[in-house]
Protein backbone atom coordinates (compact mmCIF):
# COMPACT_ATOMS: atom_id res chain seq x y z
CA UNK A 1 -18.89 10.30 8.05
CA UNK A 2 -16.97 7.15 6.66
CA UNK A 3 -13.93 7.33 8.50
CA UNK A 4 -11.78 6.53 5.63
CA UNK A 5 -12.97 9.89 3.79
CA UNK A 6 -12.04 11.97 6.84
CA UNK A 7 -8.28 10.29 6.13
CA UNK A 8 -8.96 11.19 2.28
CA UNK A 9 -9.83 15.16 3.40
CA UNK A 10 -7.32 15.51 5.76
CA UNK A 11 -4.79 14.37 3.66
CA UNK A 12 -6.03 16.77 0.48
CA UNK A 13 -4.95 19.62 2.98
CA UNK A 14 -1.65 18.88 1.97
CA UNK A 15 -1.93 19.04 -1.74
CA UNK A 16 -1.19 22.31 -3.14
CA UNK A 17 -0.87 23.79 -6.70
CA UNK A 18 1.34 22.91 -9.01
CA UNK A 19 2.47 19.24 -7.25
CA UNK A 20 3.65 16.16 -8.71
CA UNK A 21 1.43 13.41 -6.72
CA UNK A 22 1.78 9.84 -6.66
CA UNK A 23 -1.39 8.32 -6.18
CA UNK A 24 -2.08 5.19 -4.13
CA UNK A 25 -4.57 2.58 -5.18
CA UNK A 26 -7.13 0.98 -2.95
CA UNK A 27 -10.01 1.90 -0.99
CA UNK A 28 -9.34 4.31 1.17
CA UNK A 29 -7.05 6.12 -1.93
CA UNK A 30 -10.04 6.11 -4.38
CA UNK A 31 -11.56 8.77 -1.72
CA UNK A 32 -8.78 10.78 -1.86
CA UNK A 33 -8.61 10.42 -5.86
CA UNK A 34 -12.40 11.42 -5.84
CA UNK A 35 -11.55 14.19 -3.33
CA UNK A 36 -8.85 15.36 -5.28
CA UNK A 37 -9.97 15.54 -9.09
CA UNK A 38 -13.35 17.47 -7.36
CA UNK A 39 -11.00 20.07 -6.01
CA UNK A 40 -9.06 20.01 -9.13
CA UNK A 41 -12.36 20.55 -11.46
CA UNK A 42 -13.43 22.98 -9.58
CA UNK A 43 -10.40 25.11 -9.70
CA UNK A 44 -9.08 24.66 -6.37
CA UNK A 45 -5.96 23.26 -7.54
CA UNK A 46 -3.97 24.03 -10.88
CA UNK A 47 -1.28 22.33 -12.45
CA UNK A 48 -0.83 19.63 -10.46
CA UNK A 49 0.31 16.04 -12.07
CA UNK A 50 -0.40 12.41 -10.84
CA UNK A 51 1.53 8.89 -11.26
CA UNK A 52 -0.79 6.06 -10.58
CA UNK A 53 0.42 2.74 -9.01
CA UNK A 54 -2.13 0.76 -10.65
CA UNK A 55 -4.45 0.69 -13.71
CA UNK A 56 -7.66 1.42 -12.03
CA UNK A 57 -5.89 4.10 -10.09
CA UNK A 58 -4.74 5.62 -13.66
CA UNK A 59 -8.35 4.70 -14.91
CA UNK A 60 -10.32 6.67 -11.69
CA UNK A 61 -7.42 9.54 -11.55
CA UNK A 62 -8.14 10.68 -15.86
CA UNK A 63 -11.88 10.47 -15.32
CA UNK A 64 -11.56 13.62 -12.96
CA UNK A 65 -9.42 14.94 -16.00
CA UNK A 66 -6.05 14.85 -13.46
CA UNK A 67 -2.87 14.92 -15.90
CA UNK A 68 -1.12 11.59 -15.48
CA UNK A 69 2.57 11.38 -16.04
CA UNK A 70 5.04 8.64 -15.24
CA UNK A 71 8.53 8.51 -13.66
CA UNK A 72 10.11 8.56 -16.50
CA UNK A 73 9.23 12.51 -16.70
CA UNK A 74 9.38 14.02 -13.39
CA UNK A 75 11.63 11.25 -11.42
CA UNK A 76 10.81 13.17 -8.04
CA UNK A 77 7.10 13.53 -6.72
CA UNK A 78 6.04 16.03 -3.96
CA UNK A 79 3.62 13.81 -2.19
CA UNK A 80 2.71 10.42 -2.27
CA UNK A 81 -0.85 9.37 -0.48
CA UNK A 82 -2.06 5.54 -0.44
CA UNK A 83 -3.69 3.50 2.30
CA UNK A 84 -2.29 0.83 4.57
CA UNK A 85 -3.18 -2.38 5.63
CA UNK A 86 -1.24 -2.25 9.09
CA UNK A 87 0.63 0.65 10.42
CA UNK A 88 2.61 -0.27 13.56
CA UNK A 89 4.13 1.87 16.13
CA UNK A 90 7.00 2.89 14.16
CA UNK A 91 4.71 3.74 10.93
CA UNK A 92 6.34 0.46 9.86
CA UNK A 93 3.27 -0.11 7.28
CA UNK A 94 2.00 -4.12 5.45
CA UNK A 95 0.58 -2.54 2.44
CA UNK A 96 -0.52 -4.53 -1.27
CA UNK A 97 -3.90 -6.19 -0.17
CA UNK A 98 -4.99 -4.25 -2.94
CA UNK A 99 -2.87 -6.14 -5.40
CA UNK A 100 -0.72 -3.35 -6.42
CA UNK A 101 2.43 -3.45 -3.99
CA UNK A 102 4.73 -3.65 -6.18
CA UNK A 103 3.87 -0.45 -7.85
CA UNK A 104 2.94 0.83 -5.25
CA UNK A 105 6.59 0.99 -3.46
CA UNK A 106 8.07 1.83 -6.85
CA UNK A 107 6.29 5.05 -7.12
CA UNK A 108 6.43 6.22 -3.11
CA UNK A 109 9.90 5.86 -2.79
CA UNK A 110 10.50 8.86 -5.50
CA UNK A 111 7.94 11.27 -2.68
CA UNK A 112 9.85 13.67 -1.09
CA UNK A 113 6.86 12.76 1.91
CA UNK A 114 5.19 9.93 1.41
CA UNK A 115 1.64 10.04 4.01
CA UNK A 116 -0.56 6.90 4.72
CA UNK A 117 -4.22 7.31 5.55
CA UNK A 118 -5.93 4.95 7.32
CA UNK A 119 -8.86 4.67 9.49
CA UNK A 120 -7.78 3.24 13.43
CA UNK A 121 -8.86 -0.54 12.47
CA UNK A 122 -5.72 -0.72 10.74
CA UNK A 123 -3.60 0.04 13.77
CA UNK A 124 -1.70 -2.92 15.24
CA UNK A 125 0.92 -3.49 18.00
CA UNK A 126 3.04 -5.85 15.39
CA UNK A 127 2.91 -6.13 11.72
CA UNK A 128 1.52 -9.11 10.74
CA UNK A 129 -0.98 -9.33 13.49
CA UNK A 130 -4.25 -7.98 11.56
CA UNK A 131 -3.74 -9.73 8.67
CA UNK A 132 -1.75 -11.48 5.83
CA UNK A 133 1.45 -10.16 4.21
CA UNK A 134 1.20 -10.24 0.48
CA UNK A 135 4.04 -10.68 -1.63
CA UNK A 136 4.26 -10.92 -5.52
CA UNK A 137 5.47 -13.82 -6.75
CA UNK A 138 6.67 -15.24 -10.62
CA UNK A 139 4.26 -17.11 -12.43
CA UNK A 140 6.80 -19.23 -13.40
CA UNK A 141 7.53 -22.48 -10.68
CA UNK A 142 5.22 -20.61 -7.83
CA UNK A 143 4.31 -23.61 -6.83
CA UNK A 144 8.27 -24.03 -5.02
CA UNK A 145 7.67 -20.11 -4.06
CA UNK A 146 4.78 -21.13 -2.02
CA UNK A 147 6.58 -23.97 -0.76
CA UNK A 148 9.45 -21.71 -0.05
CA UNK A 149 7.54 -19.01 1.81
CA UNK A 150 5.84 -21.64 4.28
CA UNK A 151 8.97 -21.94 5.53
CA UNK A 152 9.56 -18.83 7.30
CA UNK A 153 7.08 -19.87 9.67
CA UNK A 154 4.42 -18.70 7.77
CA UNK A 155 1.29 -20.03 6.12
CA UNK A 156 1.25 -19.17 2.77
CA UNK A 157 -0.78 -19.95 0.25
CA UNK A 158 -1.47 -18.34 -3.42
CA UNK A 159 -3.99 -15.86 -3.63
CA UNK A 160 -7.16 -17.11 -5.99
CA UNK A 161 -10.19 -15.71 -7.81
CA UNK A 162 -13.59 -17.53 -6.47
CA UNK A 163 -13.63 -19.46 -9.43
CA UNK A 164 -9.82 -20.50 -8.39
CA UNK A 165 -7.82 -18.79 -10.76
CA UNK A 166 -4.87 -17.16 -9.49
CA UNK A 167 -5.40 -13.20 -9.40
CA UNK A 168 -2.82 -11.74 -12.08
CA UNK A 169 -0.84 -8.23 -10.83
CA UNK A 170 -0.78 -5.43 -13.31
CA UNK A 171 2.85 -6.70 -13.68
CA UNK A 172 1.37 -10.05 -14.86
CA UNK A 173 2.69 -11.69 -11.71
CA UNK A 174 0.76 -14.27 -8.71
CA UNK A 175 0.27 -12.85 -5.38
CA UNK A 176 1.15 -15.16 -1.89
CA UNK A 177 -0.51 -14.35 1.01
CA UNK A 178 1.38 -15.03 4.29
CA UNK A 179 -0.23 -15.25 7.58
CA UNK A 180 2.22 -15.71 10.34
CA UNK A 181 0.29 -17.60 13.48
CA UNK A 182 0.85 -19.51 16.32
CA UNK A 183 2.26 -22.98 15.23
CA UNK A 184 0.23 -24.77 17.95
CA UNK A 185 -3.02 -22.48 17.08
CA UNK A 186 -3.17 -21.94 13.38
CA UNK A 187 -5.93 -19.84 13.84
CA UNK A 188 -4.03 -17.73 15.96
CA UNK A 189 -2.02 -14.58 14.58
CA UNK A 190 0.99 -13.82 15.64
CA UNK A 191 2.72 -10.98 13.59
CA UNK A 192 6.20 -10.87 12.26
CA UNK A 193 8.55 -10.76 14.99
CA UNK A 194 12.06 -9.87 12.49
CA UNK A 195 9.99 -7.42 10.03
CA UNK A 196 13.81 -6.17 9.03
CA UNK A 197 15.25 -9.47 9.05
CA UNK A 198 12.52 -10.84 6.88
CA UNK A 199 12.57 -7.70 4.25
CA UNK A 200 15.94 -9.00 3.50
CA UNK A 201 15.22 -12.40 2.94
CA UNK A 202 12.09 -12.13 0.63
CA UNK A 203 14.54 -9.43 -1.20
CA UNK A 204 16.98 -12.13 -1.78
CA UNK A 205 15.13 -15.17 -3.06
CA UNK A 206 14.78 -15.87 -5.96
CA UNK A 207 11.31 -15.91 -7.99
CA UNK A 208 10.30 -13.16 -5.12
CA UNK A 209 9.01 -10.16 -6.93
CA UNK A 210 8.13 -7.83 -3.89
CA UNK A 211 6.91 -7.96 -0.71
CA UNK A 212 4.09 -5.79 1.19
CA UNK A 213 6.89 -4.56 4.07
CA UNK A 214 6.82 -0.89 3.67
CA UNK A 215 9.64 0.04 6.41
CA UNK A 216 10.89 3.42 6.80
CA UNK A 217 8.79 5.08 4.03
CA UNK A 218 5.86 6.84 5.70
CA UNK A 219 6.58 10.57 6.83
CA UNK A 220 3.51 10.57 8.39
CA UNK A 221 0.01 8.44 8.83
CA UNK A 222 -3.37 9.79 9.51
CA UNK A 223 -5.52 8.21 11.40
CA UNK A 224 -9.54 8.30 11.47
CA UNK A 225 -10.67 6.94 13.86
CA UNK A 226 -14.27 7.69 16.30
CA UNK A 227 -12.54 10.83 18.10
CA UNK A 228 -11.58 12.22 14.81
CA UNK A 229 -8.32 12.82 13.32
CA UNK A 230 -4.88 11.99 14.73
CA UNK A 231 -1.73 12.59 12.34
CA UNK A 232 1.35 10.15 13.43
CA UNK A 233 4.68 11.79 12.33
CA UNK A 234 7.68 9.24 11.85
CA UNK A 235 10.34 9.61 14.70
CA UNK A 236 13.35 10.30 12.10
């Protein structure tokens, strides 16, 4: 079994009637969407709510006939399941390489638990060592954003379409992508070594929308991996 719908099912254990859910986007999150409006259809669960993070998520979530709401109605959700794209040892978690961070983080810090399910690839010693850090960026001057972001010893770079068009957020913002590596071996990740330190400064500059550092949000992550299912709780 796909190790990412193992994530999805163990996860659904922790849905129960009548929740407010917010509902991740990505991969790994449109099993546990499928997962979810199945049990829902079939009566399994009643009266439960959803607020997407993303159009598609909104768009896959109302074809299983889930009732969508937004915070503006119920300002405090139950549960909040989405996917990762690193989870370090703290449950530190890089998240948004599904273009939705943003709204993402908007919507999971209203969960009362907010659970990340990944499968073990995304495991890593150090965020940052897997993979780039997105972070949204305004349209307008990105070009000195970019510049800006390569200097946190970086390489950044804006995230494009094939065709070379710049990939446009729900939000109708850019996306940078931010691989931090080895000065001497470009090639060569290195991970964020400050991921506190460099929250703050992304937070602070100007023309920086949001960043993909999800610190201190995740309750708990569960892991698929090829022994089964581990569940990593957050040392509070």
């Amino acid at each position: 079994m796909d190790q990412k719908l193992q994530a999805a099912q163990k996860a659904l254990d922790l849905v129960e009637s009548g929740m407010v859910l917010g509902l991740g986007t990505g991969s790994t999150t449109t099993y546990f969407i499928d997962l979810l409006g199945k049990k829902f259809q079939a009566g399994g669960l009643k009266e439960i709510r959803g607020v997407p993070t993303s159009r598609l998520t909104a768009e896959r979530a109302a074809g299983w006939g889930i009732p969508l709401i937004s915070l503006a109605e119920h300002d405090t959700l139950d549960l909040a399941v989405d996917g990762a794209d690193e989870v370090d040892p703290k449950l530190d978690l890089i998240k948004g390489l599904g273009k939705a961070l943003l709204r993402e983080k908007l919507i999971e810090i209203h969960a009362r638990q907010f659970v990340g399910i990944v499968d073990a690839s995304k495991l890593v010693p150090c965020l940052g060592m897997r993979d780039a850090l997105p972070v949204e960026i305004l349209p307008f001057e990105w070009h000195a954003s970019i510049r800006w972001l390569n200097s946190l010893g970086c390489r950044a770079e804006l995230w494009c379409k094939p065709d070379g068009e710049p990939f446009i957020t729900d939000n109708g913002n850019y996306i940078a992508r931010c691989w931090f590596v080895d000065p001497d071996q470009p090639s060569q990740l290195v991970g964020i070594q400050n991921p506190v330190e460099l929250a703050q400064r992304l937070a602070d500059r100007p023309g920086i929308i949001e960043h993909g550092l999800f610190l201190g949000m995740a309750d708990q992550v569960i892991v698929a991996g090829e022994l089964g299912i581990t569940v990593l709780e957050r040392n509070r």
